[in-house]
N, C-alpha and C. Protein backbone atom coordinates (compact mmCIF):
# COMPACT_ATOMS: atom_id res chain seq x y z
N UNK A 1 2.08 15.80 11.45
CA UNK A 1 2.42 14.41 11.33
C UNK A 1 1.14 13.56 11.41
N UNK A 2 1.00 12.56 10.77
CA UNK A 2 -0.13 11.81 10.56
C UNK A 2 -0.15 10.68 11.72
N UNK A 3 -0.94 10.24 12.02
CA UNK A 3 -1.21 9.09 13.17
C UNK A 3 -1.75 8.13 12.09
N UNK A 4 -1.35 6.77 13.01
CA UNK A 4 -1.69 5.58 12.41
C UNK A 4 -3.16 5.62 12.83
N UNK A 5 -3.80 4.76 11.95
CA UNK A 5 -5.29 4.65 11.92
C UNK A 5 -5.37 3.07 12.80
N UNK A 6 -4.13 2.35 12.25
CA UNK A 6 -4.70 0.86 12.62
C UNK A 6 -3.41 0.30 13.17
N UNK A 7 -3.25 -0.44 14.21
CA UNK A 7 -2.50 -1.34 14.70
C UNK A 7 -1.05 -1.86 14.43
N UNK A 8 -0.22 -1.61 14.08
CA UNK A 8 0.74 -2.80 13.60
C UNK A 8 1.23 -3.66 14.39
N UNK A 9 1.26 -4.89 13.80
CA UNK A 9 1.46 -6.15 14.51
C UNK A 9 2.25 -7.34 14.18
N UNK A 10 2.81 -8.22 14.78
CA UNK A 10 3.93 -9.17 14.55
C UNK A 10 4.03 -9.43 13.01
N UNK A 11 5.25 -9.61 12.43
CA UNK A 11 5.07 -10.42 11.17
C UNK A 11 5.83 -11.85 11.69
N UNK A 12 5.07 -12.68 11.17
CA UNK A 12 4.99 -14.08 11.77
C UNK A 12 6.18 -15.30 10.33
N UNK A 13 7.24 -15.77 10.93
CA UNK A 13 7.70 -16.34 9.54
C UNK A 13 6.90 -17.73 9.57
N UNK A 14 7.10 -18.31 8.62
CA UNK A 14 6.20 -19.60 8.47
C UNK A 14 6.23 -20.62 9.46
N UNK A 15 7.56 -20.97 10.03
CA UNK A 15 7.62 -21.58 11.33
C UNK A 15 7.16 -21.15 11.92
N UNK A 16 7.06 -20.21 12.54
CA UNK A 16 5.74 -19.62 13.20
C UNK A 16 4.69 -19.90 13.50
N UNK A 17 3.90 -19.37 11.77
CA UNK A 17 2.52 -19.83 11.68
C UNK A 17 2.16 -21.24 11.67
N UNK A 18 3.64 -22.12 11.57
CA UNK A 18 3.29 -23.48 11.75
C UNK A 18 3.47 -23.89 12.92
N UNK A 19 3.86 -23.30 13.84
CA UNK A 19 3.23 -23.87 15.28
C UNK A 19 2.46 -23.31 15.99
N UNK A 20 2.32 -21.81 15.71
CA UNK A 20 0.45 -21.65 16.15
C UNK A 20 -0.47 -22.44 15.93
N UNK A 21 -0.66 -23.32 14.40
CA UNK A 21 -1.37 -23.71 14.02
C UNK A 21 -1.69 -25.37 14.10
N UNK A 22 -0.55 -25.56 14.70
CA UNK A 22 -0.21 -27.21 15.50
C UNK A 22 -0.70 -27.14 17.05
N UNK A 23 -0.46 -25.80 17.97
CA UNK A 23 -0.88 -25.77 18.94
C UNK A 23 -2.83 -25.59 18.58
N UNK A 24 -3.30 -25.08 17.75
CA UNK A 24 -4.81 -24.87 17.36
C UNK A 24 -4.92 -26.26 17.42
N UNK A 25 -4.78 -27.14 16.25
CA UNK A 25 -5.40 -28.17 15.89
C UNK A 25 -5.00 -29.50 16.93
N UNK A 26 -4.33 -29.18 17.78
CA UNK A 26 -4.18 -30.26 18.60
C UNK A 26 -4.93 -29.74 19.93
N UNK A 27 -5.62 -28.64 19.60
CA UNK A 27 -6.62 -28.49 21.16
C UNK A 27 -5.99 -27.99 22.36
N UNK A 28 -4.60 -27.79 22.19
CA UNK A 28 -3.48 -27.29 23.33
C UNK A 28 -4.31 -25.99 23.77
N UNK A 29 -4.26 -24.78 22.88
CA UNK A 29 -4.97 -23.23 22.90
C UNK A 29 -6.31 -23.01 22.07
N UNK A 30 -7.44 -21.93 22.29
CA UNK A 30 -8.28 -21.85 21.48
C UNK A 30 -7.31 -20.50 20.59
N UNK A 31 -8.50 -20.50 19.51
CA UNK A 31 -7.87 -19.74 18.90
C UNK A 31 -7.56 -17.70 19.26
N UNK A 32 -8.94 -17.48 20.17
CA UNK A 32 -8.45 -16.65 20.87
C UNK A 32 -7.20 -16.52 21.93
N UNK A 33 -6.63 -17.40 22.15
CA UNK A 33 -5.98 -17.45 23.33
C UNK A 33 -4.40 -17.41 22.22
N UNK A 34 -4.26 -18.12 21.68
CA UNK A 34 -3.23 -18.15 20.52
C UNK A 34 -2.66 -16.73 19.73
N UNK A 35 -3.93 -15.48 19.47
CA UNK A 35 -4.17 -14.55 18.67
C UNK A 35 -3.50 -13.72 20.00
N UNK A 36 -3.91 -13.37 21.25
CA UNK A 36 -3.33 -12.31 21.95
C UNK A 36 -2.32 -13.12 22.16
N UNK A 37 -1.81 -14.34 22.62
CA UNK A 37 -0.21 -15.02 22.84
C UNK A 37 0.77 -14.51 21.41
N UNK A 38 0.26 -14.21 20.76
CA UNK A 38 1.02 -14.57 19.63
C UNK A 38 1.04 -12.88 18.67
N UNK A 39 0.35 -11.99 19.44
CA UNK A 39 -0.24 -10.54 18.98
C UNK A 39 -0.44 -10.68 17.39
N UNK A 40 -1.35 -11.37 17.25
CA UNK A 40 -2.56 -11.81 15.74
C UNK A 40 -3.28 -10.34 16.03
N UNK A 41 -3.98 -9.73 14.72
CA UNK A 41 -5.24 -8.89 14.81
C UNK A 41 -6.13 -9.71 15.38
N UNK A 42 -6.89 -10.37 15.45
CA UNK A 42 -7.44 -11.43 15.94
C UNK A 42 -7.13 -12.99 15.36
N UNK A 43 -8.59 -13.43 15.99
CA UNK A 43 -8.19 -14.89 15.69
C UNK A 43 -8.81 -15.68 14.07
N UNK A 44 -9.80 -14.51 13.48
CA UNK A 44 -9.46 -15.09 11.83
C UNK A 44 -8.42 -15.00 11.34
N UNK A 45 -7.86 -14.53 11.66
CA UNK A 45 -6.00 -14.93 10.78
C UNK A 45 -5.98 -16.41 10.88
N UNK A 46 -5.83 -16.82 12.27
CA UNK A 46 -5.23 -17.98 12.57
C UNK A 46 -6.45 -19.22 11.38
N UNK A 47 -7.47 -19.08 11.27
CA UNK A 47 -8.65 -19.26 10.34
C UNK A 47 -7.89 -19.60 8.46
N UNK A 48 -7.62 -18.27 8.55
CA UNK A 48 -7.01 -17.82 7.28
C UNK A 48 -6.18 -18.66 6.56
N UNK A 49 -4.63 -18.83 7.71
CA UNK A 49 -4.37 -19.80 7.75
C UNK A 49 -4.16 -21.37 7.38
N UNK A 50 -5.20 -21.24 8.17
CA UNK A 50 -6.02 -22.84 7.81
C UNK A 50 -6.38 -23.47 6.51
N UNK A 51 -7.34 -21.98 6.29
CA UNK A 51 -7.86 -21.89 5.07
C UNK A 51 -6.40 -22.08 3.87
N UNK A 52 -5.53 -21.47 3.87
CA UNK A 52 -4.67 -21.34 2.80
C UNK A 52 -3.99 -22.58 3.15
N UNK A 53 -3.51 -23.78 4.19
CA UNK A 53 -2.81 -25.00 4.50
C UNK A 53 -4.21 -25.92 4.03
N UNK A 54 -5.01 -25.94 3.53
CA UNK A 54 -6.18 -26.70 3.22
C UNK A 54 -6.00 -26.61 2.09
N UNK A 55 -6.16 -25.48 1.35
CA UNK A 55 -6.18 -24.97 -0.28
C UNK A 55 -4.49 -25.66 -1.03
N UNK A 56 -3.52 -25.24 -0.10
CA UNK A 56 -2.44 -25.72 -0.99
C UNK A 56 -1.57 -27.48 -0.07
N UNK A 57 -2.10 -27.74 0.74
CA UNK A 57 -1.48 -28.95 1.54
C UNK A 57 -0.69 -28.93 2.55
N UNK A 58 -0.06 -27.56 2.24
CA UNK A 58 0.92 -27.00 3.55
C UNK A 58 0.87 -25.41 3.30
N UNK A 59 0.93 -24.94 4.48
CA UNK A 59 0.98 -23.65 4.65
C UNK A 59 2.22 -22.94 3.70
N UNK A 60 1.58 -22.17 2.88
CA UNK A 60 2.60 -21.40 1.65
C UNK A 60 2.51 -19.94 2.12
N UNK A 61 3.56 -18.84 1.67
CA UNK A 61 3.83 -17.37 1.68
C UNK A 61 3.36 -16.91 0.73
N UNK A 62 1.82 -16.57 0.96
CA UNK A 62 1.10 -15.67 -0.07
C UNK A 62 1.19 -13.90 -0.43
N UNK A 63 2.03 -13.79 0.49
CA UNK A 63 2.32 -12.04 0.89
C UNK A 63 2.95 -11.67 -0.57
N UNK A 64 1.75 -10.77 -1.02
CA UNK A 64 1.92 -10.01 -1.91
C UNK A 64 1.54 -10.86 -3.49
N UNK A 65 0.78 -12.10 -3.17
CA UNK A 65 -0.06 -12.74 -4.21
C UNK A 65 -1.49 -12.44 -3.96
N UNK A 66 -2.30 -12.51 -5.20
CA UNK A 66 -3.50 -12.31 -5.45
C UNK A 66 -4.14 -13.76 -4.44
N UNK A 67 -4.77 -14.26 -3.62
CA UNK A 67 -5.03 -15.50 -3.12
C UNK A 67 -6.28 -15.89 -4.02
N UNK A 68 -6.88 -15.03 -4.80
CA UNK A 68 -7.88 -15.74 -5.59
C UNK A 68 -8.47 -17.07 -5.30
């Protein structure tokens, strides 16, 4: 039987990621502190995120799109 190589970890629905990311930007948690509260791989996700609610205006479900 094969062993996992890597981690598996929460899948987060968008409500979710939209109040991790309300508790970030309002300074409540850092983003480390958010990533183990919330069992993130770490805290560039929460980054990531950001990055993709910047790019489209609100946080969209890119799972399983090219993010180009």
């Amino acid at each position: 039987m094969k062993t996992r190589k890597t981690t598996k970890h929460e899948v987060h629905s968008l409500e979710e990621k939209r109040r991790i990311l309300e508790l970030y930007l309002s300074g409540e948690k850092s983003a480390v502190e958010l990533a183990r509260e919330y069992d993130l791989d770490d805290r560039t996700r929460i980054y990531k995120w950001l990055k993709i609610k910047d790019k489209h205006g609100e946080l969209v479900d890119l799972r399983g799109r090219a993010t180009g």
